[in-house]
Protein backbone atom coordinates (compact mmCIF):
# COMPACT_ATOMS: atom_id res chain seq x y z
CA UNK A 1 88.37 -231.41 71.95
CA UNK A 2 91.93 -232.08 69.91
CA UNK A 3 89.32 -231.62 66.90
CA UNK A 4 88.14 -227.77 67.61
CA UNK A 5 92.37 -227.25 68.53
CA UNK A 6 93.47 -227.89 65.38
CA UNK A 7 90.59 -226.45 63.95
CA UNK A 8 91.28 -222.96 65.56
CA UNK A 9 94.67 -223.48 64.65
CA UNK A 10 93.59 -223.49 61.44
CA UNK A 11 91.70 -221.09 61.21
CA UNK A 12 94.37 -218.80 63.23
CA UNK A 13 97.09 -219.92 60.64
CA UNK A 14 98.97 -217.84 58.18
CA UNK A 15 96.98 -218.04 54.77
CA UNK A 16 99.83 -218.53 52.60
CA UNK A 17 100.51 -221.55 54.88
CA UNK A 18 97.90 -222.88 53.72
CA UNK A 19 98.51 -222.85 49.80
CA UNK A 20 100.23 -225.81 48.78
CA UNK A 21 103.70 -226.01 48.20
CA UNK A 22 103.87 -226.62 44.61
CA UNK A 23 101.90 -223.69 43.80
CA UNK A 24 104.49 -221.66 45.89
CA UNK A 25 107.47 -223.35 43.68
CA UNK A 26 105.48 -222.44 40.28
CA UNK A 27 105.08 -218.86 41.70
CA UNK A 28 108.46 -218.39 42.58
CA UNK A 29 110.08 -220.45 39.00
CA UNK A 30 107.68 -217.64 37.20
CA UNK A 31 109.42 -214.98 39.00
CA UNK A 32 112.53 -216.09 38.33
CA UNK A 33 112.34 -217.03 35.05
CA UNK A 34 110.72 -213.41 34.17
CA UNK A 35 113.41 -211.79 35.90
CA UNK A 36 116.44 -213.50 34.44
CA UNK A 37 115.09 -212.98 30.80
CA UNK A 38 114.41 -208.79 31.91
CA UNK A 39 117.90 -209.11 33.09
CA UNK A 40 119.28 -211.09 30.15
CA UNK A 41 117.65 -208.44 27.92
CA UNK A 42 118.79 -205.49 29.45
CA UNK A 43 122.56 -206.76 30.15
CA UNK A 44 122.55 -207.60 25.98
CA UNK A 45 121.19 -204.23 25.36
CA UNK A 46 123.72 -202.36 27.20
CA UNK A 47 126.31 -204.23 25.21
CA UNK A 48 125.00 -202.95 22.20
CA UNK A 49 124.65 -199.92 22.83
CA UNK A 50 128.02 -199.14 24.42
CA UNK A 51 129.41 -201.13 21.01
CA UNK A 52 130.89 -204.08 23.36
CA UNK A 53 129.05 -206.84 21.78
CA UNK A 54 127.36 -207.44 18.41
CA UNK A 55 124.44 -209.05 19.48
CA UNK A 56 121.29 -206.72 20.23
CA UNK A 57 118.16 -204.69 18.96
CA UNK A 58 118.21 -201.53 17.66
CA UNK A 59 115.62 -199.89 19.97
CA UNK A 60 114.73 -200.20 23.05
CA UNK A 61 111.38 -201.68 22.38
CA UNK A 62 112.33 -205.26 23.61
CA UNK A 63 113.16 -204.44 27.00
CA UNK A 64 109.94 -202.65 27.19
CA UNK A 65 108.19 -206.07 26.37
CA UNK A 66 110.03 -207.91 29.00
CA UNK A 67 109.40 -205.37 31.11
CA UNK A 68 105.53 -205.55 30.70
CA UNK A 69 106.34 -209.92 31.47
CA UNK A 70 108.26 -209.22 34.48
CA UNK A 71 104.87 -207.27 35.77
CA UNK A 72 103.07 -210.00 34.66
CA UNK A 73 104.89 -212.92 36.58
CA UNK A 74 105.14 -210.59 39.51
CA UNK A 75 101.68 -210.14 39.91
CA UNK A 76 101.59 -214.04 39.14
CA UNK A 77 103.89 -214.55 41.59
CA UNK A 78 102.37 -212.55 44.62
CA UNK A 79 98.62 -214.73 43.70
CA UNK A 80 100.43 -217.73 43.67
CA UNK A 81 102.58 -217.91 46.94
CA UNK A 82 100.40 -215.39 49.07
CA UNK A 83 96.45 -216.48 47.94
CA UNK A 84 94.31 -213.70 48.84
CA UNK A 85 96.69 -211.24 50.55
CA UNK A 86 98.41 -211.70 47.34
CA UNK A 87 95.10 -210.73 45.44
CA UNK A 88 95.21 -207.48 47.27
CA UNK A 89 98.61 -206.65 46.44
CA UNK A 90 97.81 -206.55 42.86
CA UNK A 91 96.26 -202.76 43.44
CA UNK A 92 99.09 -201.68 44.42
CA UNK A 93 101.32 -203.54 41.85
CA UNK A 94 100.76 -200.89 38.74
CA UNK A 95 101.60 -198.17 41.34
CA UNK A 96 104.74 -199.70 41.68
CA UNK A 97 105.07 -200.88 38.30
CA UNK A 98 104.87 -196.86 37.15
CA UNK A 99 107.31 -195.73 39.75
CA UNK A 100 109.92 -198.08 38.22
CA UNK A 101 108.98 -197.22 34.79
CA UNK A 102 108.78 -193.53 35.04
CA UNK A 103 111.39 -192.81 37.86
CA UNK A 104 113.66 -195.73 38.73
CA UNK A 105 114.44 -196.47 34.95
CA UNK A 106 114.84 -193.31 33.66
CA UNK A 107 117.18 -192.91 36.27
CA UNK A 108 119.03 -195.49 35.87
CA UNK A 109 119.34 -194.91 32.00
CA UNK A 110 120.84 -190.69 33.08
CA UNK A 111 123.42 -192.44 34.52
CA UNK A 112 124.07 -194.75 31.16
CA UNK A 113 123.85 -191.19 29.09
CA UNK A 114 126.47 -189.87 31.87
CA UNK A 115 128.53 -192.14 30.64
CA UNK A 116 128.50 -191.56 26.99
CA UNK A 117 130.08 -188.15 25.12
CA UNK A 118 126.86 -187.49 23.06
CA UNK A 119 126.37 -184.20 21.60
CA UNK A 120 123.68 -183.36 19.33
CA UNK A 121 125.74 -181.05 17.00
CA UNK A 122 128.15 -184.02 16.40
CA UNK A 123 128.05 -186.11 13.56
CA UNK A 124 129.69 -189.03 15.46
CA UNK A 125 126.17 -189.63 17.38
CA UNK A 126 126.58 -191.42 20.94
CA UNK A 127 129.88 -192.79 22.29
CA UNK A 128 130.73 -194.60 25.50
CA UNK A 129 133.24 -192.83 27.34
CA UNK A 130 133.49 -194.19 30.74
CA UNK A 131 134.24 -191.81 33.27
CA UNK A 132 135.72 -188.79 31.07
CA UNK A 133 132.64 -186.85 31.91
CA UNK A 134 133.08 -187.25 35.60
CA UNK A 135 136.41 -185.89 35.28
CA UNK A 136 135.75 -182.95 33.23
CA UNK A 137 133.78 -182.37 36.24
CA UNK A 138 135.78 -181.86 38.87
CA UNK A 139 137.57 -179.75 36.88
CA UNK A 140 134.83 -177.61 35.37
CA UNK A 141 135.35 -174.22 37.63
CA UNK A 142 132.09 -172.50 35.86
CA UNK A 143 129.95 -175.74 37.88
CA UNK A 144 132.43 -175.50 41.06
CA UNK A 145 131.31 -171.42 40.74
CA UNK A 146 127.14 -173.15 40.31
CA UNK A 147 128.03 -174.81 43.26
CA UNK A 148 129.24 -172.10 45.27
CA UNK A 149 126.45 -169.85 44.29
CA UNK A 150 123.63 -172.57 45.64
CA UNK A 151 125.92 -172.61 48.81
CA UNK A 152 124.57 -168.75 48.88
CA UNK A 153 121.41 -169.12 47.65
CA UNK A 154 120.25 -171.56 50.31
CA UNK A 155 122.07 -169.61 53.00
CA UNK A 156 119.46 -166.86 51.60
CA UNK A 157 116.80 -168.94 52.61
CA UNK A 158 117.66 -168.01 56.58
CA UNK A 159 117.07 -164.24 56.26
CA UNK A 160 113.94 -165.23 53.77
CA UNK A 161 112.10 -166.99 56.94
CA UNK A 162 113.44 -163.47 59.33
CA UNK A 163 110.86 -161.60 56.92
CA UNK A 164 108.58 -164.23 56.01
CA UNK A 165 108.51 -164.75 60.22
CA UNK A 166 107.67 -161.12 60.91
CA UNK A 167 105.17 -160.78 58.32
CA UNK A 168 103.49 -163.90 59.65
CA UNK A 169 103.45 -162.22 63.27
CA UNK A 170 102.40 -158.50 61.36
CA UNK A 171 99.61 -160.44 59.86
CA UNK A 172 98.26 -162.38 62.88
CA UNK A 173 98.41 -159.03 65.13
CA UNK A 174 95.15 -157.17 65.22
CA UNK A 175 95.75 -154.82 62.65
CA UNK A 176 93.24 -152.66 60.42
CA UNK A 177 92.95 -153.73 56.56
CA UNK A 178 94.33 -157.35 57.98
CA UNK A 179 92.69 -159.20 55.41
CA UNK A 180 93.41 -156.72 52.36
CA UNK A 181 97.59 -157.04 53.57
CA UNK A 182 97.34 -160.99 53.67
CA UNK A 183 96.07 -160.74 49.77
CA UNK A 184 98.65 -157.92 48.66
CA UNK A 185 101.40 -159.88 50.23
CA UNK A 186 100.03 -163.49 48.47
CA UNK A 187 99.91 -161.89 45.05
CA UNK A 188 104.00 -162.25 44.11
CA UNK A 189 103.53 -166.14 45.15
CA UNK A 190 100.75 -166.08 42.31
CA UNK A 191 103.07 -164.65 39.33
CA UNK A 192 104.92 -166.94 37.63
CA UNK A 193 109.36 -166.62 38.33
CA UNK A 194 109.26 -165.82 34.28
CA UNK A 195 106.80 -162.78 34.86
CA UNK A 196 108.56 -161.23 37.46
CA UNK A 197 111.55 -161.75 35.68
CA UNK A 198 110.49 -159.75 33.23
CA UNK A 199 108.61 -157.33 35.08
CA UNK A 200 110.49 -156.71 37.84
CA UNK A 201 114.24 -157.22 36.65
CA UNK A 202 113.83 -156.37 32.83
CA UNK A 203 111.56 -153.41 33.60
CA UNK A 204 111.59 -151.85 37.53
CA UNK A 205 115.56 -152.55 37.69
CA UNK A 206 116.55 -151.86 33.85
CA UNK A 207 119.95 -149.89 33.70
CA UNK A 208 118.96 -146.40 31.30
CA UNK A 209 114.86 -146.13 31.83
CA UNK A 210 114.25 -148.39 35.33
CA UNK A 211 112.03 -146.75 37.55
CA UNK A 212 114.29 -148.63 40.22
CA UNK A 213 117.92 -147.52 38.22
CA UNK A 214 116.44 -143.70 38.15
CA UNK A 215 115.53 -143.49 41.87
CA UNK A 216 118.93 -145.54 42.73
CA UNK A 217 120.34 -142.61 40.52
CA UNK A 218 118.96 -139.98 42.72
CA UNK A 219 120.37 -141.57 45.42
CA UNK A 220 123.68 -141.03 44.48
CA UNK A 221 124.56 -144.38 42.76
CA UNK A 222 126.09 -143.51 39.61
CA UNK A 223 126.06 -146.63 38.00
CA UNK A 224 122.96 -148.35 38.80
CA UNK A 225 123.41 -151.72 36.61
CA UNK A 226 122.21 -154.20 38.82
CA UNK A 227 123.34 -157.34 36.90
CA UNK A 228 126.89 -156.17 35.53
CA UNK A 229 128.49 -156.67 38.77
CA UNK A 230 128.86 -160.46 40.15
CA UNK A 231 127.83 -159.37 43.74
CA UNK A 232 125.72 -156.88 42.70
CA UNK A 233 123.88 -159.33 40.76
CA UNK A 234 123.97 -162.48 43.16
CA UNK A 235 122.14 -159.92 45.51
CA UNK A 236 119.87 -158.81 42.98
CA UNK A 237 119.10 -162.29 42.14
CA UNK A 238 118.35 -163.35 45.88
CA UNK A 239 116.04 -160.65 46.13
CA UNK A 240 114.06 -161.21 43.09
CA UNK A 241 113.68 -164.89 44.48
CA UNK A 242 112.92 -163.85 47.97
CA UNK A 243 110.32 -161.59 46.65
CA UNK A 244 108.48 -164.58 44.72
CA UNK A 245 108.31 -166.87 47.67
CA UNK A 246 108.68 -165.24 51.16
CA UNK A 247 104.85 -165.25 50.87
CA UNK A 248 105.17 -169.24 50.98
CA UNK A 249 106.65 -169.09 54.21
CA UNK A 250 104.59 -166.50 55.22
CA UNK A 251 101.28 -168.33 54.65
CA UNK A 252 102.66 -171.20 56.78
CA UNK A 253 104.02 -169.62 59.47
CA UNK A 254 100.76 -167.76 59.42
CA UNK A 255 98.69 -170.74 59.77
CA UNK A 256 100.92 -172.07 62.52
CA UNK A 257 100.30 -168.69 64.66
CA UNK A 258 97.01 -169.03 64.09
CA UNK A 259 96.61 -172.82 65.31
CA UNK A 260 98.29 -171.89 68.43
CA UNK A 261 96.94 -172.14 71.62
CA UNK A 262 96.00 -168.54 72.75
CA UNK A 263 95.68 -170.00 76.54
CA UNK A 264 99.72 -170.07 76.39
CA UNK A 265 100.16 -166.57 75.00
CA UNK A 266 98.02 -165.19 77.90
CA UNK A 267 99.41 -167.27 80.58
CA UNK A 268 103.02 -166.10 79.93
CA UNK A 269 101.31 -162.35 79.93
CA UNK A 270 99.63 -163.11 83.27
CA UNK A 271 103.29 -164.38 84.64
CA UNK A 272 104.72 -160.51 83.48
CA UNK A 273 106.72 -161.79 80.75
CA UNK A 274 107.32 -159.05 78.14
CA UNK A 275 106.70 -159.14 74.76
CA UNK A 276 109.91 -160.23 73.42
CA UNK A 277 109.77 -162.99 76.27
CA UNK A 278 106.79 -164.42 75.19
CA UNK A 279 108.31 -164.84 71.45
CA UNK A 280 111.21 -166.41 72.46
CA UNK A 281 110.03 -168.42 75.15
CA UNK A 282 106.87 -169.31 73.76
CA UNK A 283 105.94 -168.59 70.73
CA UNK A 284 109.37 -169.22 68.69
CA UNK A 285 109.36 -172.84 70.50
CA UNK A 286 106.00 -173.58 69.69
CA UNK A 287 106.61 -172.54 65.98
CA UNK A 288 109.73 -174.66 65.48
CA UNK A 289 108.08 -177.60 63.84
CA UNK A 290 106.36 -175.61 61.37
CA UNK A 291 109.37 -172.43 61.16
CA UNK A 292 111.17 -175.98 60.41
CA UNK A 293 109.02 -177.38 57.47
CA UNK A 294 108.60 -174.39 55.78
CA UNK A 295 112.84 -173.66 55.96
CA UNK A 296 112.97 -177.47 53.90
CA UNK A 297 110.39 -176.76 52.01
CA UNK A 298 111.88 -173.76 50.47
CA UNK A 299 115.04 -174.86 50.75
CA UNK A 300 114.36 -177.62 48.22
CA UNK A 301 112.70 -175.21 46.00
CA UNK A 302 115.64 -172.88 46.07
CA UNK A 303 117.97 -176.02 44.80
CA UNK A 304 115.61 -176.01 41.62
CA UNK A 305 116.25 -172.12 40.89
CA UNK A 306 116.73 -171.30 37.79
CA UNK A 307 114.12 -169.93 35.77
CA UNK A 308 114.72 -166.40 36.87
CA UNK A 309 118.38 -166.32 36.50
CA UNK A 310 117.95 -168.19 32.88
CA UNK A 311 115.56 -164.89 32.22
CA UNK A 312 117.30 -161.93 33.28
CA UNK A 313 121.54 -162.81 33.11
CA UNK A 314 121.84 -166.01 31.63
CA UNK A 315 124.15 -166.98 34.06
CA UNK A 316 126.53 -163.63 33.35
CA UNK A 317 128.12 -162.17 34.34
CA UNK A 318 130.90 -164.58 33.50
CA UNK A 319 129.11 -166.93 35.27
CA UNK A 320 128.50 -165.33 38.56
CA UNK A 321 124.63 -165.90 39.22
CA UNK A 322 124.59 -169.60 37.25
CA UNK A 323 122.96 -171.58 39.54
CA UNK A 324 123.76 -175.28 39.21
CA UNK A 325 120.32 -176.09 37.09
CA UNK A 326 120.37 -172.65 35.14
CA UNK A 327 124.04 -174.09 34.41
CA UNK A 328 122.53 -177.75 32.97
CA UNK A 329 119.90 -176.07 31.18
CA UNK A 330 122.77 -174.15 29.07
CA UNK A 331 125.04 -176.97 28.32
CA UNK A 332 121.94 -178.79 26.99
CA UNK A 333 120.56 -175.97 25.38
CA UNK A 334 123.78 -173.46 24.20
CA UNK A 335 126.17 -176.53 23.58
CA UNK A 336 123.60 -179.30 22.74
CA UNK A 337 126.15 -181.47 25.35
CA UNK A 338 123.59 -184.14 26.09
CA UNK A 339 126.42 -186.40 27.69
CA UNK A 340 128.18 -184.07 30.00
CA UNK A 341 125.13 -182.41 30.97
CA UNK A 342 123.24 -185.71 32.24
CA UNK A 343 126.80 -186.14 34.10
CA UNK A 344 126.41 -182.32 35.54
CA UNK A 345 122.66 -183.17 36.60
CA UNK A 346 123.13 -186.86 37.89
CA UNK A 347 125.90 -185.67 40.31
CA UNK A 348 124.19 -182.77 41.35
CA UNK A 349 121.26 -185.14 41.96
CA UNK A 350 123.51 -187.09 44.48
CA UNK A 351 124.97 -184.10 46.22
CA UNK A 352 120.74 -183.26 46.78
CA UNK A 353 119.69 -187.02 47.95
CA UNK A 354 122.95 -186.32 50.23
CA UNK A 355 122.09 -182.81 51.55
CA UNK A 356 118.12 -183.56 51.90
CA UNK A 357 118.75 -186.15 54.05
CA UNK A 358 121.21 -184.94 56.66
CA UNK A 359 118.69 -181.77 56.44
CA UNK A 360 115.73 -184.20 57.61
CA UNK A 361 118.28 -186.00 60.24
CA UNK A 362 119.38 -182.55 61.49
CA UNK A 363 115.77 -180.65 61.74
CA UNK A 364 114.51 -183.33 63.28
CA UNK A 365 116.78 -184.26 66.02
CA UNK A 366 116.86 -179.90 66.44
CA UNK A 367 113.07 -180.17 66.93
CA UNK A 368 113.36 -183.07 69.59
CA UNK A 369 116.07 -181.47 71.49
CA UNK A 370 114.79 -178.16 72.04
CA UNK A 371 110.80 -179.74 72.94
């Protein structure tokens, strides 16, 4: 009888239990090892390159190869100390291994090129600088105006979902030519933000010739330039934007309407509510998960926006439309400011880790307290 107990209890037992302990040490003095000599390697680097020591390599090629060990005695390390479970783990190990290679590393290393003043027109190549670029920072008031203009922007994205919303509910109403309206209003979600840049703002909205400056004209707007005034152009802007991806929304608002129970709708009818009642009391409740999802969703495509701005003002004027990334994309490009650029895009990076997450705290502790 004691013999089956401690039989089942071996059997029952932890598998890496089971693997004797000197394996485990060997496992773990492999990890070690490979990670003090990836550390070693990268510390000396550094050094180097920020012309603190004069001991290093001239590329970055060696801490690629220790790199490439490190994976090695992990995966070493995992088969050793865990036996079979760690066997499994190995699939997922060049998953992870690519994630640190292609998004933890690189940025780590924008935040080493934030620290340096490295332009490409210099002759003086890359310099450490500390914290100078952080400082010309906060007191750069064209990326304080960026700022202020995605403060706007996003704000845009509430009366976006008011449209997108009543579309969705224009749409899901038995209408005639339904299906012919859901493809019309899909099509400016298929054009690239560079083609209706250029269509729309270059050629509906252009000041002499526009078809949309002549009829503004006729209107009694005598100066129709839709991009030479800041607010003028901000609005233009936001509508050019909306225009491209209100159909986003749409579509998922859509296909929330249309995955809702029908049983509700016609019980609040039966019960006399009215049709406004039976939006907000049912159906607006019932859509808040999705009305949710799609606001965040578009929300953190509007902190990307640039490409249309970069098309039709630059930035102009002054300034006045530069969103923050339309802002990085011309120091790189117009002042070739690698340095203070990475600085511009590695805070602004922060400030959207920061902001996405209170917006997922926020959204969902709405959802739960109005359900």
């Amino acid at each position: 009888m004691a013999e089956q107990i401690s039989t089942a209890n071996a059997w029952s037992a932890n598998p890496a239990d089971l693997i004797p302990a000197g394996r485990k040490r060997l496992g773990w003095a492999l990890l070690a090892l490979a990670t003090v000599g990836l550390l070693a390697v990268i510390v000396v680097q550094i050094l180097y390159k920020t012309e603190m020591s004069t001991i290093g390599f001239d590329t970055w090629r060696p801490v690629i190869y220790a790199y490439v060990l490190w994976g090695a005695a992990l995966g070493a390390w995992q088969v050793l100390t865990r036996g079979e479970d760690g066997q499994r783990a190995l699939f997922l190990l060049p998953a992870l291994l690519f994630t640190i290679a292609m998004v933890i590393f690189p940025t780590l290393f924008g935040f080493y090129i934030a620290l340096t003043d490295w332009n490409l027109s210099s002759f003086t190549g890359r310099r450490f600088n500390g914290l100078d670029n952080f400082w010309q920072m906060l007191a750069d008031p064209y990326y304080r105006n960026a700022l202020f203009n995605m403060v706007l922007y996003v704000l845009a994205v509430l009366v976006e979902y008011v449209i997108a919303f009543g579309l969705a509910l224009l749409l899901n109403a038995q209408i005639r030519a339904r299906k012919f309206f859901r493809v019309v209003f899909l099509l400016p979600l298929m054009l690239s933000p560079v083609a209706v840049s250029w269509m729309v703002g270059k050629s509906l909205m252009e000041y002499r010739f526009g078809p949309a400056a002549t009829l503004a004209r006729h209107l009694g707007w005598e100066n129709p330039a839709f991009f030479s005034d800041p607010i003028t152009a901000r609005i233009s802007i936001m509508m050019l934007d909306a225009w491209t991806f209100i159909p986003f929304m749409m579509i998922m608002l859509l296909a929330g309407l249309q995955a809702m129970s029908r049983e509700v709708l016609e019980a609040a009818r039966v019960d006399g509510a009215t049709a406004w009642q039976t939006f907000w009391q049912v159906t607006f409740p019932l859509m808040l998960p999705v009305s949710v999802t799609a606001v965040i969703l578009r929300i953190i495509f509007k902190l990307k926006l640039a490409d249309i701005i970069i098309t039709l003002t630059s930035g102009g004027p002054g300034g006045a439309t530069d969103s923050v990334s339309s802002f990085i994309y011309r120091e790189y490009r117009d002042r070739s400011n690698v340095g203070y650029g990475t600085m511009l895009a590695m805070a602004y990076l922060v400030i959207i880790v920061v902001f996405v997450t209170w917006l997922l705290k926020f959204a969902n502790r709405f959802v739960r307290n109005v359900n």
